[in-house]
Protein backbone atom coordinates (compact mmCIF):
# COMPACT_ATOMS: atom_id res chain seq x y z
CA UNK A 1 89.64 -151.93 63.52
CA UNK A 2 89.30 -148.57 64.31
CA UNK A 3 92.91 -146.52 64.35
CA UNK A 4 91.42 -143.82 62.35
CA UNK A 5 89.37 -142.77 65.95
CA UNK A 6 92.33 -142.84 68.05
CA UNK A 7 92.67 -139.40 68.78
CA UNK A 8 89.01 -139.58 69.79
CA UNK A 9 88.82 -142.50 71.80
CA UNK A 10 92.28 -141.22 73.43
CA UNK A 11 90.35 -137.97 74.90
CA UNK A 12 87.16 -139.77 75.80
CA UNK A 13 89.39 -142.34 77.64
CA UNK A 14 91.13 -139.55 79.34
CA UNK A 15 88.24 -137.64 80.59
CA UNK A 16 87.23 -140.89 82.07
CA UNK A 17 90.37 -141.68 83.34
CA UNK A 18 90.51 -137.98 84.99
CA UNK A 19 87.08 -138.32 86.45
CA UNK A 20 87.53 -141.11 88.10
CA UNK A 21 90.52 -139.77 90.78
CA UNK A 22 91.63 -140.51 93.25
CA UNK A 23 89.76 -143.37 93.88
CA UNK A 24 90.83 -145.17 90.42
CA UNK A 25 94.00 -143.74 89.48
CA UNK A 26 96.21 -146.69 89.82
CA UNK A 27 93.57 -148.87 87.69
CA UNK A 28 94.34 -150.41 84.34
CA UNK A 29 93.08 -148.75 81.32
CA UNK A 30 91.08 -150.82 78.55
CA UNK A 31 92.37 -150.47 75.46
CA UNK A 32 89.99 -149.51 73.01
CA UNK A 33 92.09 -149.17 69.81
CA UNK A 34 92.37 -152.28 67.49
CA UNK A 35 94.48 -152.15 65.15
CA UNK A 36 95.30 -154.80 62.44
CA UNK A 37 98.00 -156.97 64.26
CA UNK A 38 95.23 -157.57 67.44
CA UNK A 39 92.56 -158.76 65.25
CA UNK A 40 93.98 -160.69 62.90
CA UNK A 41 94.12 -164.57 63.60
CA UNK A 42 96.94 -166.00 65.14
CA UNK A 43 98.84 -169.52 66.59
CA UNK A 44 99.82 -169.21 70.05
CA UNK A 45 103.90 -170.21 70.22
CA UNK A 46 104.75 -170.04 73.55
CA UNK A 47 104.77 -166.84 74.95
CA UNK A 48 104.11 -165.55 70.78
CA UNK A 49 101.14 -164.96 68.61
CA UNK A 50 102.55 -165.97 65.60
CA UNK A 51 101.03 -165.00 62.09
CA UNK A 52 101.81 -166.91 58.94
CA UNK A 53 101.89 -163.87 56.56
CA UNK A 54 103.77 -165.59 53.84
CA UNK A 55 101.07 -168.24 54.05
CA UNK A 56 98.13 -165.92 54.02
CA UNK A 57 100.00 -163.76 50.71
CA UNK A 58 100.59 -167.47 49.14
CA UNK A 59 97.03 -168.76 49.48
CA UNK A 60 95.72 -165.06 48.22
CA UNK A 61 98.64 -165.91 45.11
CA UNK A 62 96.88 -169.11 44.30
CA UNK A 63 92.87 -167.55 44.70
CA UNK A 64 94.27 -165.12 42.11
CA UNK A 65 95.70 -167.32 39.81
CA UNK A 66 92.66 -169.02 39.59
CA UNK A 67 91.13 -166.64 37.82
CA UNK A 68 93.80 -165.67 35.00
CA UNK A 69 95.36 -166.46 32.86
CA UNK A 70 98.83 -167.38 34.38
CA UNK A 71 101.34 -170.04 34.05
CA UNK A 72 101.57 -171.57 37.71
CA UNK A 73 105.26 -172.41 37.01
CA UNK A 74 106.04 -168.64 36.20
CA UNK A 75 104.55 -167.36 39.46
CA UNK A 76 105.96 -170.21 41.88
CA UNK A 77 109.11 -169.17 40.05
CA UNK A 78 109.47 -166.05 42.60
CA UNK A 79 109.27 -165.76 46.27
CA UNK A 80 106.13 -165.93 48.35
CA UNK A 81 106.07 -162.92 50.52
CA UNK A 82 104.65 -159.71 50.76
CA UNK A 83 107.53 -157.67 51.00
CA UNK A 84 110.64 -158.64 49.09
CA UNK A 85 112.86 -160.14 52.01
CA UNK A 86 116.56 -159.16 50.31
CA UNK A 87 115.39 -155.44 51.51
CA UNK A 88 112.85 -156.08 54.18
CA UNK A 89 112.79 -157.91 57.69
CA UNK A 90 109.45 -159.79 58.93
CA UNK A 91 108.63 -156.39 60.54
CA UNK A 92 108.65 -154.55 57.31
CA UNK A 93 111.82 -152.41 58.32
CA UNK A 94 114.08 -151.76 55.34
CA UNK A 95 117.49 -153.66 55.65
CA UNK A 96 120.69 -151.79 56.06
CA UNK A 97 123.79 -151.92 54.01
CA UNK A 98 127.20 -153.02 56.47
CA UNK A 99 129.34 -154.24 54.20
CA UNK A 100 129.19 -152.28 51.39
CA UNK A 101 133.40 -151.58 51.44
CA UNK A 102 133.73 -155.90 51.20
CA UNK A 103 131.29 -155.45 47.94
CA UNK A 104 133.11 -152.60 46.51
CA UNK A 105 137.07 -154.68 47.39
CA UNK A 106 135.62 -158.01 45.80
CA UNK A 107 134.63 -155.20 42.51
CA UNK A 108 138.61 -153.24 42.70
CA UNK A 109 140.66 -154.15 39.97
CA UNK A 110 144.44 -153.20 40.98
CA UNK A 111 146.38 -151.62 37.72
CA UNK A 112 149.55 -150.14 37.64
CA UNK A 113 149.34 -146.26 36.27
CA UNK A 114 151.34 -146.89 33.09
CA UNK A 115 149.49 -149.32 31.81
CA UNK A 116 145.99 -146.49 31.33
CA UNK A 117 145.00 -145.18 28.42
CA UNK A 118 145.63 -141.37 29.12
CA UNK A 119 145.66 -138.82 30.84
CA UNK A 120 143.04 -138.38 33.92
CA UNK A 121 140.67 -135.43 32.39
CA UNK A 122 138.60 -135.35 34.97
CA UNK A 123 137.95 -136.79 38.87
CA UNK A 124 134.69 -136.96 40.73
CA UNK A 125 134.85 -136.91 44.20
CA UNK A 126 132.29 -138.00 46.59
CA UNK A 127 131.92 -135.41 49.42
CA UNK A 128 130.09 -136.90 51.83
CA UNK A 129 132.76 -140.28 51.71
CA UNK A 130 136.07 -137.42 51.52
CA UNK A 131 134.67 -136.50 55.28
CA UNK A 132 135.57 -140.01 56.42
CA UNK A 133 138.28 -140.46 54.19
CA UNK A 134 140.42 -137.32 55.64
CA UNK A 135 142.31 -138.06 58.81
CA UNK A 136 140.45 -136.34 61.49
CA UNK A 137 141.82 -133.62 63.57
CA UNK A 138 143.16 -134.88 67.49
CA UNK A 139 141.13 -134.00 70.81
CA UNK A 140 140.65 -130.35 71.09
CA UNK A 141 141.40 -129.16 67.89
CA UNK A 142 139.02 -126.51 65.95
CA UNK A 143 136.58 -126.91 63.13
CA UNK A 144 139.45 -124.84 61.28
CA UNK A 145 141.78 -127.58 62.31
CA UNK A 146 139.77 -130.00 59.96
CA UNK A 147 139.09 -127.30 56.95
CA UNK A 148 142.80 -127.04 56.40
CA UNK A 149 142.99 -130.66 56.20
CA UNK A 150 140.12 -130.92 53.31
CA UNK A 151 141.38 -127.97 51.28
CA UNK A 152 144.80 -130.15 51.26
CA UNK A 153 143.50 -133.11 50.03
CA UNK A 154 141.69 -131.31 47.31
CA UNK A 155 145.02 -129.86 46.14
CA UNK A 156 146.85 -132.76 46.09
CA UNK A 157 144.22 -134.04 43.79
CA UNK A 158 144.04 -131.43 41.46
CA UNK A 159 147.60 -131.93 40.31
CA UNK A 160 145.92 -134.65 38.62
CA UNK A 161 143.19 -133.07 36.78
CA UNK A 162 140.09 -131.33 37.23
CA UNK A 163 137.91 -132.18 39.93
CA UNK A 164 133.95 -132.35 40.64
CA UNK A 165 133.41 -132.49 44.38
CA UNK A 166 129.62 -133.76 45.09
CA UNK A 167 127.86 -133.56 48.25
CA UNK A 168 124.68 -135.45 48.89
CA UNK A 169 121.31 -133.65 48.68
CA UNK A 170 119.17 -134.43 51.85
CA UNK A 171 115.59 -135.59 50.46
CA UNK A 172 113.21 -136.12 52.90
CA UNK A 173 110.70 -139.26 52.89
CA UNK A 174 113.81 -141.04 50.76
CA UNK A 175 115.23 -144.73 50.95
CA UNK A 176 118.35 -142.94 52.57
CA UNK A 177 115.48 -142.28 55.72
CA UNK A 178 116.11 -145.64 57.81
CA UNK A 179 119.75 -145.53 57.35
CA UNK A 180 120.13 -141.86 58.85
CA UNK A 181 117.68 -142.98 61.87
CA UNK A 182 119.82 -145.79 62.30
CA UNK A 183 123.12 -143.66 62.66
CA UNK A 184 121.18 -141.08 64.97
CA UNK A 185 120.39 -143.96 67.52
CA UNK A 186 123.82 -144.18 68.55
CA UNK A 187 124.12 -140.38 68.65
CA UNK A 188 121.75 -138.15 68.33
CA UNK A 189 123.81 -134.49 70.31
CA UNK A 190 123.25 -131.14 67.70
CA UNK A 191 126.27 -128.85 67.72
CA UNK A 192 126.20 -125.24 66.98
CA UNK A 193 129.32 -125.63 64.80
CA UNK A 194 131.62 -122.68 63.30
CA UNK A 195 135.29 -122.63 62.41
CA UNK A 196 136.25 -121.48 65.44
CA UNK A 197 134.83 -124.04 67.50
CA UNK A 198 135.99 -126.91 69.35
CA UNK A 199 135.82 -129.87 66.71
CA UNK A 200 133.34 -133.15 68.52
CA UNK A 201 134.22 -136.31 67.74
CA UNK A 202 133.70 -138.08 64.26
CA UNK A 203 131.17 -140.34 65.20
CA UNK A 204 128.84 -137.46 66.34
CA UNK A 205 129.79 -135.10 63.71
CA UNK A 206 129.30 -137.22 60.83
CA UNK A 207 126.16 -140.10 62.29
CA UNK A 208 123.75 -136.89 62.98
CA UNK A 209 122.61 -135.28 60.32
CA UNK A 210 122.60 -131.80 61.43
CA UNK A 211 125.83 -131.94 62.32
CA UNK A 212 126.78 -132.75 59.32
CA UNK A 213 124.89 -130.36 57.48
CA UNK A 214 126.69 -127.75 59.27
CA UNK A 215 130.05 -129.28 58.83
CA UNK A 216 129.45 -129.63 54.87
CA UNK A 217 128.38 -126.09 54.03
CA UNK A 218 131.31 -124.30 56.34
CA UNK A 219 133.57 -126.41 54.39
CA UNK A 220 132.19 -125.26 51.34
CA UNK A 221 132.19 -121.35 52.58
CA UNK A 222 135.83 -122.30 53.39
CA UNK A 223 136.82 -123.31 49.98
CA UNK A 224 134.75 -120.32 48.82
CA UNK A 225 137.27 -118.48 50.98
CA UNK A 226 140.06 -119.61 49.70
CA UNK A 227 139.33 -120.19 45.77
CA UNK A 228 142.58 -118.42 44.56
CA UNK A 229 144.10 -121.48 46.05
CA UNK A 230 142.48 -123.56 43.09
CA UNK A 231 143.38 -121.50 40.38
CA UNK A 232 145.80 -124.21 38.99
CA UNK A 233 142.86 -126.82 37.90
CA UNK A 234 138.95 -126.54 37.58
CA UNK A 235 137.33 -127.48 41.36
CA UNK A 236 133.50 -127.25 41.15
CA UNK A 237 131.89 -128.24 43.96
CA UNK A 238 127.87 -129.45 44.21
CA UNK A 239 126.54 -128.12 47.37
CA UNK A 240 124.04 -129.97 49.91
CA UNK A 241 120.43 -130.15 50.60
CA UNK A 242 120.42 -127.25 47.48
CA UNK A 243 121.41 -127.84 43.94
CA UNK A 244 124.13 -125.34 44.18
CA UNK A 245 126.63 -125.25 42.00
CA UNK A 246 129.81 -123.50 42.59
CA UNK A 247 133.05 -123.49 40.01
CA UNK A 248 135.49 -122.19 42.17
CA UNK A 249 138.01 -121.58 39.07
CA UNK A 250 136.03 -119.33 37.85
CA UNK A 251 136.07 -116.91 40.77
């Protein structure tokens, strides 16, 4: 195996490649990089090379046990594989969540308002799920359009009580990764968006990160705007990609 010389082998290749025209410029070109998957051994399927990794992982399992101390039972107890399959696919590719709204209905417990304890003191909203939640503006409408719409629903719940509106910080080289690369391979346009703008569609606003980056820190200039507005209850809002931290009652 040799992927750490790739670069290497790449140029060498090329200067051979380049030295050989036009005479050889529509030949095949060797490949010289191996990399694990074309050296290891493998059972010919068809048109597949197939590689038994669970049965490679087991047999390394059983070598190891051999040598300690360890109660066979206990350690057949739990799956054989070298990634745990529940949140990886046979390619190693972390498995995305598409039903999380049927987990979080089969959780709800329906009770009528009477029947709790007390009075609300406090609600925390989630930011990044309000931007779905709020009815989004029709075809042609302005990024404006859509602020007015949020700054509503935020008043209508703070006749209830006080209200913590948190946005989700934007870690790189994080879990949340894969599923943002998922949602960008349906969409992946970047709009220069301002509150005078033409408002995209939904979809690309909210699947591309960027976008809604933008989106999420006009909306909290907006509210920054308007904080006499939310002088009635407490509104502090958790800004994104930065731990800011804005109480807008206190303004």
């Amino acid at each position: 195996m040799n992927p750490d010389k790739v670069i290497q082998l790449g140029k060498q290749q090329w200067d051979k490649f380049e030295q050989s025209w036009p005479e050889r410029f529509y030949r095949s070109i060797p490949k010289v990089v191996h990399t694990m998957a074309t050296t290891r051994k493998h059972v010919k399927v068809g048109e597949h090379d197939v590689i038994n990794t669970k049965a490679i992982y087991a047999r390394a399992m059983s070598l190891h046990n051999t040598s300690r101390d360890m109660d066979p039972t206990t350690l057949l107890s739990y799956e054989l594989s070298p990634v745990p399959t529940a949140f990886f696919d046979d390619h190693g590719d972390m498995r995305l969540t598409s039903s999380k709204s049927t987990l979080k209905n089969a959780l709800k417990i329906k009770t009528a308002q009477r029947t709790q304890p007390g009075p609300i003191d406090v609600i925390v909203l989630d930011g990044c799920a309000v931007l779905w939640v709020i009815p989004w503006p029709p075809t042609g409408s302005s990024v404006q359009g859509f602020l007015d719409r949020f700054r509503n629903y935020l008043q209508k719940r703070l006749l209830q009580a006080d209200a913590f509106l948190v946005f989700d910080r934007c870690v790189q080289s994080s879990t949340k990764d894969a599923t943002r690369a998922s949602r960008e391979n349906k969409c992946s346009r970047v709009y220069t968006l301002k509150s005078t703008t033409r408002l995209p569609a939904q979809s690309v606003v909210l699947t591309v990160s960027k976008n809604k980056a933008q989106l999420i820190d006009i909306t909290v200039s907006d509210l920054r705007l308007h904080a006499d507005e939310f002088q009635t209850k407490r509104l502090v809002v958790t800004g994104y990609r930065t731990l800011l931290r804005t109480d807008l009652s206190a303004q």
